[in-house]
C-alpha atoms as a PDB file:
ATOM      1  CA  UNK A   1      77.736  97.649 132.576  1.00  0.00           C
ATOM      2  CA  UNK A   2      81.416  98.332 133.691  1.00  0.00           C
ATOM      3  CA  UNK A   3      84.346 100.345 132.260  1.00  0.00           C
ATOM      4  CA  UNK A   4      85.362  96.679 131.860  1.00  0.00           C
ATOM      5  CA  UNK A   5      82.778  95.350 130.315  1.00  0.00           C
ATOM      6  CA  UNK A   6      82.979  97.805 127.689  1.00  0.00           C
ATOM      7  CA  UNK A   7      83.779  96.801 123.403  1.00  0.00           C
ATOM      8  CA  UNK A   8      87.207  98.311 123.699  1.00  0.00           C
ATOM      9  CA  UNK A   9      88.316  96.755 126.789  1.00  0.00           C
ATOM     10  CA  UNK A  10      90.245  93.525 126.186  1.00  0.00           C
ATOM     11  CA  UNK A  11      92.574  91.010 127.857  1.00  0.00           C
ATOM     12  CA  UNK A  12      95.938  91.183 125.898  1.00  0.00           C
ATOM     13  CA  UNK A  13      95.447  87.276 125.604  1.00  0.00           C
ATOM     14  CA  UNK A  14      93.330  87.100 122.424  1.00  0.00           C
ATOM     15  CA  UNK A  15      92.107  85.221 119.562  1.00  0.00           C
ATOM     16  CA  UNK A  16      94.339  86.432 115.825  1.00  0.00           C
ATOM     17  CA  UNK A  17      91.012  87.749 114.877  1.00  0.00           C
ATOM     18  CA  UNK A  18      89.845  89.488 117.958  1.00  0.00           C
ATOM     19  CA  UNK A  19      93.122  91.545 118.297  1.00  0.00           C
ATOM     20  CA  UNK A  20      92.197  92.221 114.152  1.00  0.00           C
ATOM     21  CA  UNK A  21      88.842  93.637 115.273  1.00  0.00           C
ATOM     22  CA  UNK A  22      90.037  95.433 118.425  1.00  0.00           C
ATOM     23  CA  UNK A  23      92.521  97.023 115.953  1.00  0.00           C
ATOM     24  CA  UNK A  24      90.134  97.962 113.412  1.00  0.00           C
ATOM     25  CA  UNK A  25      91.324  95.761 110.880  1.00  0.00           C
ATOM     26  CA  UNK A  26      88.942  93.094 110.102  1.00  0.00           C
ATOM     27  CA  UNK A  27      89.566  94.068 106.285  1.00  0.00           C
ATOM     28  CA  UNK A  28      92.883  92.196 106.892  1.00  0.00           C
ATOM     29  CA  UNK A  29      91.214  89.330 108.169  1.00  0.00           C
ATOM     30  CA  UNK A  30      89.152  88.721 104.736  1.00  0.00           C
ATOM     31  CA  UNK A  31      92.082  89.896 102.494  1.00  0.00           C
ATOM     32  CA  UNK A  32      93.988  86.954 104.194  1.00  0.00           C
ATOM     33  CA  UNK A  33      91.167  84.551 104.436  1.00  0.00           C
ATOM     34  CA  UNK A  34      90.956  84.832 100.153  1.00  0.00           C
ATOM     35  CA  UNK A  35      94.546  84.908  99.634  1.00  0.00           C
ATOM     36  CA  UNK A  36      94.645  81.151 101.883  1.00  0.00           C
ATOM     37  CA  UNK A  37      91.905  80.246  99.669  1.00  0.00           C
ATOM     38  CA  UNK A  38      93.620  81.136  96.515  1.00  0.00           C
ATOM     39  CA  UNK A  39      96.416  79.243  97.565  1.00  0.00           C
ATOM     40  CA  UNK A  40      94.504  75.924  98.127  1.00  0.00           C
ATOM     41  CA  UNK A  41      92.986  76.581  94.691  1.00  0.00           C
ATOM     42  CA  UNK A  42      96.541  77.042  93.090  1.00  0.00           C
ATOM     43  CA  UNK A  43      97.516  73.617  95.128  1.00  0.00           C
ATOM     44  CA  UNK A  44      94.692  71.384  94.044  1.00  0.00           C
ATOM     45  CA  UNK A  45      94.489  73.208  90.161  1.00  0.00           C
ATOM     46  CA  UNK A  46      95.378  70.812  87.678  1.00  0.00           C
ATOM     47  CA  UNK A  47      97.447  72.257  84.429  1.00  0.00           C
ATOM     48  CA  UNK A  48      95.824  75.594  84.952  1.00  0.00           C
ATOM     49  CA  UNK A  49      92.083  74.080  85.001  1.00  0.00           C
ATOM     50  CA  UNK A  50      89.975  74.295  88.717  1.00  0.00           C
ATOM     51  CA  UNK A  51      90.733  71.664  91.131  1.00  0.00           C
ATOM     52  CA  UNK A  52      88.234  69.923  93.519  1.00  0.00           C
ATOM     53  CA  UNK A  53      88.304  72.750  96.442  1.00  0.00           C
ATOM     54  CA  UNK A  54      86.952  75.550  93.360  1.00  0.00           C
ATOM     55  CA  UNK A  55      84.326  72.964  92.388  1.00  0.00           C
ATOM     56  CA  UNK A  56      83.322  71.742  95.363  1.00  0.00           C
ATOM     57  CA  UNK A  57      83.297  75.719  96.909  1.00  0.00           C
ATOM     58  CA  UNK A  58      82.044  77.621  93.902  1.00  0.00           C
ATOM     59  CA  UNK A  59      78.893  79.423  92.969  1.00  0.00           C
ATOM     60  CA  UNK A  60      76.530  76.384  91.349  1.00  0.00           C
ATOM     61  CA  UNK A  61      73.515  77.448  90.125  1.00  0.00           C
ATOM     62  CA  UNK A  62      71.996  73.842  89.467  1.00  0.00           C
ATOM     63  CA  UNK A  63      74.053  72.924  92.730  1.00  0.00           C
ATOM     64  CA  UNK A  64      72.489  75.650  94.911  1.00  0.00           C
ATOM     65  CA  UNK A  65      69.134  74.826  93.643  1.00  0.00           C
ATOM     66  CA  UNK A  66      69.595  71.795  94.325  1.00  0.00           C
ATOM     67  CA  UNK A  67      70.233  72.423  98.084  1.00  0.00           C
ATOM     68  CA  UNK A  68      74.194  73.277  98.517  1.00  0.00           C
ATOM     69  CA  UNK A  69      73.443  76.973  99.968  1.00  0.00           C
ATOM     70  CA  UNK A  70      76.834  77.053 101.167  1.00  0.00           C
ATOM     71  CA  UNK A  71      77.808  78.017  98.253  1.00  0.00           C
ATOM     72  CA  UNK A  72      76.424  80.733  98.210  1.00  0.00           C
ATOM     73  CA  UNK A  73      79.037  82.033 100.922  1.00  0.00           C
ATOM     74  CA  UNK A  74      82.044  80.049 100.003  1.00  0.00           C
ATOM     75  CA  UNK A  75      82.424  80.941  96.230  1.00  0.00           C
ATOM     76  CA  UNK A  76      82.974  84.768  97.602  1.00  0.00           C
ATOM     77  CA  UNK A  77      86.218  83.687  98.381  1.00  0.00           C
ATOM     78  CA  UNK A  78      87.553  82.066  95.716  1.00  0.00           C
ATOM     79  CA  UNK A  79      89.064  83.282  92.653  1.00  0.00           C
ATOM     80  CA  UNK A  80      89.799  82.619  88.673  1.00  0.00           C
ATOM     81  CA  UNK A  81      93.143  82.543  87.435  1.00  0.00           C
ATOM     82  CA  UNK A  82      95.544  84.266  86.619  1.00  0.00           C
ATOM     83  CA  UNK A  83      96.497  86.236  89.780  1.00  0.00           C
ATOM     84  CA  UNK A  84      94.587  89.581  88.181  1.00  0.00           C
ATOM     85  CA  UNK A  85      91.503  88.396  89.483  1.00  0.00           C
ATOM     86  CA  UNK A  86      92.031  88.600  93.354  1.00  0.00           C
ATOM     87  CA  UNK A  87      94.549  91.199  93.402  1.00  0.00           C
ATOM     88  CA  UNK A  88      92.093  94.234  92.021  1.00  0.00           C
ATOM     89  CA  UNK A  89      89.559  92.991  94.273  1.00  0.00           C
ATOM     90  CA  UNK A  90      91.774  92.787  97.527  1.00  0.00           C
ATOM     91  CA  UNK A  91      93.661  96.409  96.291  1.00  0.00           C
ATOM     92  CA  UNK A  92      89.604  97.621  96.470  1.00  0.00           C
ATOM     93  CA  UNK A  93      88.833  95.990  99.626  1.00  0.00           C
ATOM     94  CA  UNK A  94      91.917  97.803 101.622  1.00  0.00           C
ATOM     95  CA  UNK A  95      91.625 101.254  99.817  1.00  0.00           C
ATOM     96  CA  UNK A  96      88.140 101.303 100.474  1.00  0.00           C
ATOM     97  CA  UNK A  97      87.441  98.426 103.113  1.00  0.00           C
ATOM     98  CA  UNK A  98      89.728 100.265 105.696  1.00  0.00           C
ATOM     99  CA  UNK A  99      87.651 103.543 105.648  1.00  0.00           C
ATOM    100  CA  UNK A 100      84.429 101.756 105.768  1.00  0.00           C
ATOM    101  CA  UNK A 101      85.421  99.711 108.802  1.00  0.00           C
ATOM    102  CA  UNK A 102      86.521 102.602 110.639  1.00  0.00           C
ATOM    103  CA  UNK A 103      83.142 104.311 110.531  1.00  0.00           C
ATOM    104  CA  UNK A 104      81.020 101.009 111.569  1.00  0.00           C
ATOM    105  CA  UNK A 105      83.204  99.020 113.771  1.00  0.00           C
ATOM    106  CA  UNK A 106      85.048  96.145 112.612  1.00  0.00           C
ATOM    107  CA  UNK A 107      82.305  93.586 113.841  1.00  0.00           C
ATOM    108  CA  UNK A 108      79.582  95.451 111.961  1.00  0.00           C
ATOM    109  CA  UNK A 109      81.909  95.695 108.841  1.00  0.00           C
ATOM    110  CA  UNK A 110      82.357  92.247 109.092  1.00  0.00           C
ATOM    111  CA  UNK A 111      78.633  91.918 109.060  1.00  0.00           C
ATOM    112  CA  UNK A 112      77.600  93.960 105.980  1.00  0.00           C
ATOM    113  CA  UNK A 113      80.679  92.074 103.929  1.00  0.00           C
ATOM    114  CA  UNK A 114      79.155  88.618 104.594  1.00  0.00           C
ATOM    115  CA  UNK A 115      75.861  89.719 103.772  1.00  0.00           C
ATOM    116  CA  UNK A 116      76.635  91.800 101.196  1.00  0.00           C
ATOM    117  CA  UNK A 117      78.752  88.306  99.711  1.00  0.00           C
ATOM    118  CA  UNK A 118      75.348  86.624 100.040  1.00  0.00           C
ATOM    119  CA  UNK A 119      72.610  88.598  98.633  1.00  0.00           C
ATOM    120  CA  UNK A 120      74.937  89.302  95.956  1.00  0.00           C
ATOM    121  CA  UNK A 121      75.542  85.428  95.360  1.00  0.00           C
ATOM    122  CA  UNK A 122      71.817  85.197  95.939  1.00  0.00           C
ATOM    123  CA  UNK A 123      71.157  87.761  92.539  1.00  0.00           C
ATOM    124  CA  UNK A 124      73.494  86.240  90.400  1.00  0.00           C
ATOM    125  CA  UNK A 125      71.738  82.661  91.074  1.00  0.00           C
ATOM    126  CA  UNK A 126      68.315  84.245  90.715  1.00  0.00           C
ATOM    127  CA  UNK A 127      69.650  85.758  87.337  1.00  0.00           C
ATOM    128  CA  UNK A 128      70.669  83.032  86.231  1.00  0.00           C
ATOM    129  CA  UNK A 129      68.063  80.722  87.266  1.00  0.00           C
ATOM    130  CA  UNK A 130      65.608  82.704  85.382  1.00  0.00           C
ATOM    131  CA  UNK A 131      67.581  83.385  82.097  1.00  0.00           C
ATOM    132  CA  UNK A 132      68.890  79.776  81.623  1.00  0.00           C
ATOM    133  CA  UNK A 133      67.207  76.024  81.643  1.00  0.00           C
ATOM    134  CA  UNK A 134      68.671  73.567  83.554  1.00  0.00           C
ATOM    135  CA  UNK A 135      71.815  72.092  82.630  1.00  0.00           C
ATOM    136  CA  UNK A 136      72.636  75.330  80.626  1.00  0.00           C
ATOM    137  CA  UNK A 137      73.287  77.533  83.737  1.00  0.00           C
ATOM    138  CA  UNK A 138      76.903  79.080  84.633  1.00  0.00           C
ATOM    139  CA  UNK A 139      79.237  78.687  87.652  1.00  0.00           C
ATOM    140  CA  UNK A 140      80.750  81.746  88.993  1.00  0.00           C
ATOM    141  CA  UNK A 141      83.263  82.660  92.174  1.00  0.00           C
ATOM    142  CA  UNK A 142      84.806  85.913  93.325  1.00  0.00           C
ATOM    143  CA  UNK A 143      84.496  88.684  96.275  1.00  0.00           C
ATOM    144  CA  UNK A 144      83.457  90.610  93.251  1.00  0.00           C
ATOM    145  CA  UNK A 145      79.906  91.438  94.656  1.00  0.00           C
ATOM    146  CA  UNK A 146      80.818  92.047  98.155  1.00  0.00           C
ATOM    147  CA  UNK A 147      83.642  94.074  97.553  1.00  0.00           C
ATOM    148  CA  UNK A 148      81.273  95.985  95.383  1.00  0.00           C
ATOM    149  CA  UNK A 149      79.141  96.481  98.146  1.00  0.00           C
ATOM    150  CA  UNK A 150      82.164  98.314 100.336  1.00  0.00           C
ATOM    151  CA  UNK A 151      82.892 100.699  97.169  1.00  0.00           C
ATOM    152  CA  UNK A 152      79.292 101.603  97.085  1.00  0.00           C
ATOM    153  CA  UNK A 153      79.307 102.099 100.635  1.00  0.00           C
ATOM    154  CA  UNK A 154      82.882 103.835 100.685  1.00  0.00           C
ATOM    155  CA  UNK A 155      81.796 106.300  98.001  1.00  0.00           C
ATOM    156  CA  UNK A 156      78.276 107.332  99.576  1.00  0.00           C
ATOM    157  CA  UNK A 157      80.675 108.095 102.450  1.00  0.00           C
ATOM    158  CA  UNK A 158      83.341 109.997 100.285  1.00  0.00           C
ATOM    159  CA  UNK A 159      81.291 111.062  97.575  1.00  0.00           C
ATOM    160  CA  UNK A 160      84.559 113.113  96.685  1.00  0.00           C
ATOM    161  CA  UNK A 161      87.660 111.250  97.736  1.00  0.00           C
ATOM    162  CA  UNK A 162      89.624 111.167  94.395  1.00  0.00           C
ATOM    163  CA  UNK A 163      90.285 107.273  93.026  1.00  0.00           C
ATOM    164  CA  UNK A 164      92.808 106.861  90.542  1.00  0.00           C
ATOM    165  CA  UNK A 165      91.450 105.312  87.122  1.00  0.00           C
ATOM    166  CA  UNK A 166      93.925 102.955  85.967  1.00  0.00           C
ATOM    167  CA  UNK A 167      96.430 104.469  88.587  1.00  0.00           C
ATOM    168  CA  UNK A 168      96.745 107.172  86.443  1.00  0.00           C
ATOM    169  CA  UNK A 169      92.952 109.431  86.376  1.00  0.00           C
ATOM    170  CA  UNK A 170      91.901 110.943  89.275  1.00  0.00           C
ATOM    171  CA  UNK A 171      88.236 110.357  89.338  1.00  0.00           C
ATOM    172  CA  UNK A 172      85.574 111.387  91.930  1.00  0.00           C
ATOM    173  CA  UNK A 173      84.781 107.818  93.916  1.00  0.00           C
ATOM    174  CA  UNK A 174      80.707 108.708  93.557  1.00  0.00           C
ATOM    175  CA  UNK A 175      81.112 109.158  90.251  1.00  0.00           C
ATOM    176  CA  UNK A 176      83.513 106.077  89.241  1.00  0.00           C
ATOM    177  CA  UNK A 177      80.997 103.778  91.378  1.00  0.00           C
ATOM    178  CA  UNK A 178      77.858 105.343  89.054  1.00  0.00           C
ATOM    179  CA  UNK A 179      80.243 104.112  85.956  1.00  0.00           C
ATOM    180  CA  UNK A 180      81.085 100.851  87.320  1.00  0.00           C
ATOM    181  CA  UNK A 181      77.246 100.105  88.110  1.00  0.00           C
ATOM    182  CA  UNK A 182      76.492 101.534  84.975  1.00  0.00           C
ATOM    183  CA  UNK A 183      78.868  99.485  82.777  1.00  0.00           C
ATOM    184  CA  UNK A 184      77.886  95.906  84.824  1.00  0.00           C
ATOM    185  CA  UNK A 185      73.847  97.105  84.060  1.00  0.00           C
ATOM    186  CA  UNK A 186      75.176  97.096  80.346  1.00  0.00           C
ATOM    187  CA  UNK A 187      76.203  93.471  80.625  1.00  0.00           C
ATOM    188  CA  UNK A 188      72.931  92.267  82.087  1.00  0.00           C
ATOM    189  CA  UNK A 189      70.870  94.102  79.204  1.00  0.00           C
ATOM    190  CA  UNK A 190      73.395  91.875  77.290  1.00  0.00           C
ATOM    191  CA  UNK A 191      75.219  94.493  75.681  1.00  0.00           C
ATOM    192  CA  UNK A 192      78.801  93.822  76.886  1.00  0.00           C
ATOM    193  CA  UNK A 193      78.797  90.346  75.065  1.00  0.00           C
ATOM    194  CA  UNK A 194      81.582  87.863  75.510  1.00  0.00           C
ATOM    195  CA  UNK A 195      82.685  88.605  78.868  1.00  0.00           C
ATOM    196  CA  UNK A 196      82.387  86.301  81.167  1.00  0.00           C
ATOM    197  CA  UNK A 197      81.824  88.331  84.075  1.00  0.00           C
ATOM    198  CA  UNK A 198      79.402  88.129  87.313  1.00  0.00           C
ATOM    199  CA  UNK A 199      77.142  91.317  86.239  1.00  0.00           C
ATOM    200  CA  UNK A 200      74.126  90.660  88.583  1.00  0.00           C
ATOM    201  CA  UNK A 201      76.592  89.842  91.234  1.00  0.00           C
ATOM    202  CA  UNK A 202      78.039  93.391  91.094  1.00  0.00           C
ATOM    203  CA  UNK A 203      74.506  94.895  90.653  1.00  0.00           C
ATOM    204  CA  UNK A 204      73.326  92.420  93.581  1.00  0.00           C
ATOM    205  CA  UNK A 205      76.188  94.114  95.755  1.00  0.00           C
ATOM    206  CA  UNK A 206      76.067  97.539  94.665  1.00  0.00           C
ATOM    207  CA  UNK A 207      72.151  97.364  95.396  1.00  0.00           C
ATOM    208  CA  UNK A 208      72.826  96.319  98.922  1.00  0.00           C
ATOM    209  CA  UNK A 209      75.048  99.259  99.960  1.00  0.00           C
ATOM    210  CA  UNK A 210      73.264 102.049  98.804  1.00  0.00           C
ATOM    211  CA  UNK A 211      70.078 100.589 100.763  1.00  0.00           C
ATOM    212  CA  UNK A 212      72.412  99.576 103.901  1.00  0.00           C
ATOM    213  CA  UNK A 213      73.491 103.394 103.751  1.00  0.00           C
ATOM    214  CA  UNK A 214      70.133 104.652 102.580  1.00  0.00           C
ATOM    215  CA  UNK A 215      68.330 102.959 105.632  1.00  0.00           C
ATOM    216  CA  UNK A 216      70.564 102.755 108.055  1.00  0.00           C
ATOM    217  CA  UNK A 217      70.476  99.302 108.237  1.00  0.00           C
ATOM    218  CA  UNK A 218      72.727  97.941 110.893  1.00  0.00           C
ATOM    219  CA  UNK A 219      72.835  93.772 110.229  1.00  0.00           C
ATOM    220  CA  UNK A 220      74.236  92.852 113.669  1.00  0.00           C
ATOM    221  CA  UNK A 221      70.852  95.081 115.376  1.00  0.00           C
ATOM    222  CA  UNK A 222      68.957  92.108 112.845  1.00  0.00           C
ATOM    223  CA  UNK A 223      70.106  89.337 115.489  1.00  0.00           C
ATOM    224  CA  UNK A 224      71.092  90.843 118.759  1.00  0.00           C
ATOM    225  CA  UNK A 225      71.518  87.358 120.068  1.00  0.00           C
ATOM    226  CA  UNK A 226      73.255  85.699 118.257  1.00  0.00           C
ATOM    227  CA  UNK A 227      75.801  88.551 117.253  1.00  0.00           C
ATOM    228  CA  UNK A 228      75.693  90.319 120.507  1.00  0.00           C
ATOM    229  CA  UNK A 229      76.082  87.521 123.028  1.00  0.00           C
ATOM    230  CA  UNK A 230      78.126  88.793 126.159  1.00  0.00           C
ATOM    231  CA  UNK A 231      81.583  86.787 126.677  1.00  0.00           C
ATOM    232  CA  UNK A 232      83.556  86.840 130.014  1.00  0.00           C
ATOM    233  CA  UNK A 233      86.103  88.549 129.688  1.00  0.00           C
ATOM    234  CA  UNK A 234      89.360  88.216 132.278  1.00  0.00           C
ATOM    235  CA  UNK A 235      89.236  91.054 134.565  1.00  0.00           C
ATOM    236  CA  UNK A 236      93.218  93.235 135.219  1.00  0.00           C
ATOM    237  CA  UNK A 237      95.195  91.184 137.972  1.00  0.00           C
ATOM    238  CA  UNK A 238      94.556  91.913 141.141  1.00  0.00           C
ATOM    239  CA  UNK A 239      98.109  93.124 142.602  1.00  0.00           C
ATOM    240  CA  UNK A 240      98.444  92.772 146.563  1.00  0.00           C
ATOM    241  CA  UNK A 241     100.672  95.342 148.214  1.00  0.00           C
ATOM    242  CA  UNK A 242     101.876  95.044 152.242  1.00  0.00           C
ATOM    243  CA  UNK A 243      99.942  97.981 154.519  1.00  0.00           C
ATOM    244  CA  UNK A 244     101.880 100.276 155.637  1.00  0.00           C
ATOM    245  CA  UNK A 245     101.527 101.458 159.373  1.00  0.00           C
ATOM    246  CA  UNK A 246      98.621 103.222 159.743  1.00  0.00           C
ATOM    247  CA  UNK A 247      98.275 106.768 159.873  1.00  0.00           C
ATOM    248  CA  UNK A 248      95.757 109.154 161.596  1.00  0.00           C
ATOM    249  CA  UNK A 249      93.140 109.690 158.586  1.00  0.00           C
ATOM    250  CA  UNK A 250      93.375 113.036 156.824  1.00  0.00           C
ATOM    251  CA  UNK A 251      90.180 113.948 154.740  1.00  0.00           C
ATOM    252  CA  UNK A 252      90.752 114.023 151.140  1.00  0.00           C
ATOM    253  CA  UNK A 253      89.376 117.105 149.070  1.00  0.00           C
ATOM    254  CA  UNK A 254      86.889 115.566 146.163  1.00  0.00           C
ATOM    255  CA  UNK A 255      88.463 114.730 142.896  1.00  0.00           C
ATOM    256  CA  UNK A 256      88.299 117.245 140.509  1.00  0.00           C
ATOM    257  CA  UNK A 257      89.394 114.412 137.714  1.00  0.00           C
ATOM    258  CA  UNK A 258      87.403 112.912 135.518  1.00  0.00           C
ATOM    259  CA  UNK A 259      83.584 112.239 136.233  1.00  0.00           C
ATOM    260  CA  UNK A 260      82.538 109.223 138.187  1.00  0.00           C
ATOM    261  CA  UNK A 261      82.305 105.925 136.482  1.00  0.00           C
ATOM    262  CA  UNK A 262      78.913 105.276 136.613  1.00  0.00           C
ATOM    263  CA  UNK A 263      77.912 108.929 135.273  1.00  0.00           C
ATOM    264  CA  UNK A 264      80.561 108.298 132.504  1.00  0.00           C
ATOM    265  CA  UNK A 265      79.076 105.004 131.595  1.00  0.00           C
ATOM    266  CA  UNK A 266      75.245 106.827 131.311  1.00  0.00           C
ATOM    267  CA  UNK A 267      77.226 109.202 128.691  1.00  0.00           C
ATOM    268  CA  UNK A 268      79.142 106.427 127.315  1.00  0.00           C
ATOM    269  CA  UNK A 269      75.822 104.123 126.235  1.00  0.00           C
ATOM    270  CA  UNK A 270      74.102 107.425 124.329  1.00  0.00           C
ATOM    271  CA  UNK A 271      77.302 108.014 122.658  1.00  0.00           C
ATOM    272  CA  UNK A 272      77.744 104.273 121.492  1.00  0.00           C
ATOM    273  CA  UNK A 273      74.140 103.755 120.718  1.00  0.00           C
ATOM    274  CA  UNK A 274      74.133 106.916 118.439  1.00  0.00           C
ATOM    275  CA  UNK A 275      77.884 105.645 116.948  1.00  0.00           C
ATOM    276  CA  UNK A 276      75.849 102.926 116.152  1.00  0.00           C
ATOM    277  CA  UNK A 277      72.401 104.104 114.761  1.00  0.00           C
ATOM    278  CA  UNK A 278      74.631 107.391 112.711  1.00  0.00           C
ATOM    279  CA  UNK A 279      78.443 106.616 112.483  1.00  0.00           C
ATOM    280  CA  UNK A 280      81.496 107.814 114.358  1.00  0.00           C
ATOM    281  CA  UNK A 281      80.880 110.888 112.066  1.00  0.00           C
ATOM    282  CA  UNK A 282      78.214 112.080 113.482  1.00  0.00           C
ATOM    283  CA  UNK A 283      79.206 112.760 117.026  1.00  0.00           C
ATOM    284  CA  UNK A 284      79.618 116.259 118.254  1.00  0.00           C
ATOM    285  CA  UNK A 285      82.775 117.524 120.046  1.00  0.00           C
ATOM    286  CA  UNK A 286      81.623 116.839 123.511  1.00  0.00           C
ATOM    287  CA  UNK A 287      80.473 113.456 122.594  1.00  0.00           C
ATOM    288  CA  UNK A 288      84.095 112.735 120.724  1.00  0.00           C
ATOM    289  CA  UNK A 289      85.613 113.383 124.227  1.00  0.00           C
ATOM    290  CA  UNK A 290      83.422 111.388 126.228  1.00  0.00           C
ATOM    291  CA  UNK A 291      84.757 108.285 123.920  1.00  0.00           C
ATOM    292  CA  UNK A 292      88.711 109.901 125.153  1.00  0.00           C
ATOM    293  CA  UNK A 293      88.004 109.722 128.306  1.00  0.00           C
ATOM    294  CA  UNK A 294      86.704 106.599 128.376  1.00  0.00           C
ATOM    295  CA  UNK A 295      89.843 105.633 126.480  1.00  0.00           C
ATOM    296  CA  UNK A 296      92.236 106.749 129.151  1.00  0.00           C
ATOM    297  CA  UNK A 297      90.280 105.327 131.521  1.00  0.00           C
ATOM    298  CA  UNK A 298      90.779 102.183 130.109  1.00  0.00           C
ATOM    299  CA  UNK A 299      94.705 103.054 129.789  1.00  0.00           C
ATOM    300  CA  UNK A 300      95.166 103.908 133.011  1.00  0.00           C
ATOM    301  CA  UNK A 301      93.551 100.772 134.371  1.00  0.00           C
ATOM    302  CA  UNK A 302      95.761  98.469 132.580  1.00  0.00           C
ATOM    303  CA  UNK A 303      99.276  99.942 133.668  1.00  0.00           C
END
């Protein structure tokens, strides 16, 4: 594989998204994506009450049994009203989405939140399922659970980056996730009583990052081909210059530059495969410049 070929090497022609992920900012893409679909809620919500895109998008228990799985996906974006809803959960998402993403890579973050958004959808059905009969079962909708998920996962990480409670407490992050989880389990024991609030959906998230970041699970490694698939990509311009006369050849001392491109790509592949497997955090010094070099390789080439 070529300097070319490489993750960070892209055409400046790109899709809105694929810039966001070059960038490391996919957590922008899915802050946008549920603010659109809040919007279409707020256009098709009648006097205050949910309109058809909420009921036809939500999280259905009876309707998901019944075979809509999309659901299951699609009410992870949506939102109740008033506006209090979506704005904690996107001010969560960036505080703690932005540090996540920059340790896995915004196509692996991407990964773990749409999972996460599933097997947390996936509890709360189960839950519910279970604890209700038919026709007596709930509806529910919010990133709640996968945002979850990325707190978990952020505070695992940062066991000691200080949150502020209520914008006002500076709190430990590990210990105001171990609160949070504990203060959802209290509502699916049924001692938080008249709240109408997705407990299992929290749990359901909050499960799935601690055993993402206690087993190293990596979800795009799960399907390397569908998630990896190689894409052409548009190779620099060729620019064609007019020869000079030619000159009696003088030989050329080595370079003393950088190392060769295909040594650098050997180093390159055990640096990205451990990035992968560990984190960005856990490559040494030497390893951190092999990635810089490789970086101003890929500067150079594009001027």
């Amino acid at each position: 594989m070529g300097i070319y070929d490489r993750e960070y090497y892209r055409d400046e022609r790109s899709s809105f998204l694929g810039t966001l992920a070059r960038r490391g900012q996919m957590w922008k893409a899915l802050v946008l994506v549920n603010v659109v679909a809040y919007v279409f809620q707020l256009a098709t919500a009648r006097h205050g009450v949910n309109g058809p895109v909420t009921h036809w998008l939500m999280i259905d228990t009876d309707a998901i049994l019944s075979g809509e799985v999309w659901r299951l996906l699609t009410g992870a974006f949506l939102h109740t009203f008033p506006w209090q809803h979506i704005v904690f959960n996107m001010l969560i998402l960036w505080w703690s989405g932005s540090e996540v993403e920059s340790i896995y890579g915004p196509r692996e973050f991407l990964a773990f939140y749409l999972t996460a958004a599933l097997v947390a959808s996936a509890v709360y059905v189960g839950v519910d399922a279970v604890t209700h009969p038919a026709g007596e079962r709930s509806t529910a909708l919010g990133a709640s659970g996968a945002v979850t998920a990325v707190l978990v996962l952020f505070a695992l990480h940062f066991p000691n980056r200080s949150i502020l409670l209520f914008f006002v407490i500076p709190v430990p992050a590990l210990l105001l996730v171990v609160l949070y989880v504990a203060f959802d389990a209290f509502g699916v024991l049924g001692l938080r009583p008249g709240e109408h609030v997705g407990f299992a959906a929290h749990l359901g998230g909050a499960a799935f990052g601690f055993l993402y970041y206690k087993f190293q699970w990596r979800i795009l490694n799960v399907w390397p081909s569908h998630w990896s698939a190689k894409v052409a990509r548009p190779r620099p311009r060729l620019k064609v210059y007019r020869g000079e006369p030619e000159r009696e050849p003088v030989a050329a001392a080595p370079p003393a530059g950088p190392v060769p491109d295909s040594q650098l790509e050997a180093e390159l592949d055990a640096v990205l495969e451990k990035v992968a497997r560990h984190g960005k955090s856990s490559l040494s010094e030497r390893e951190q410049q092999i990635l810089m070099r490789a970086s101003e390789i890929y500067r150079n080439r594009r001027k």
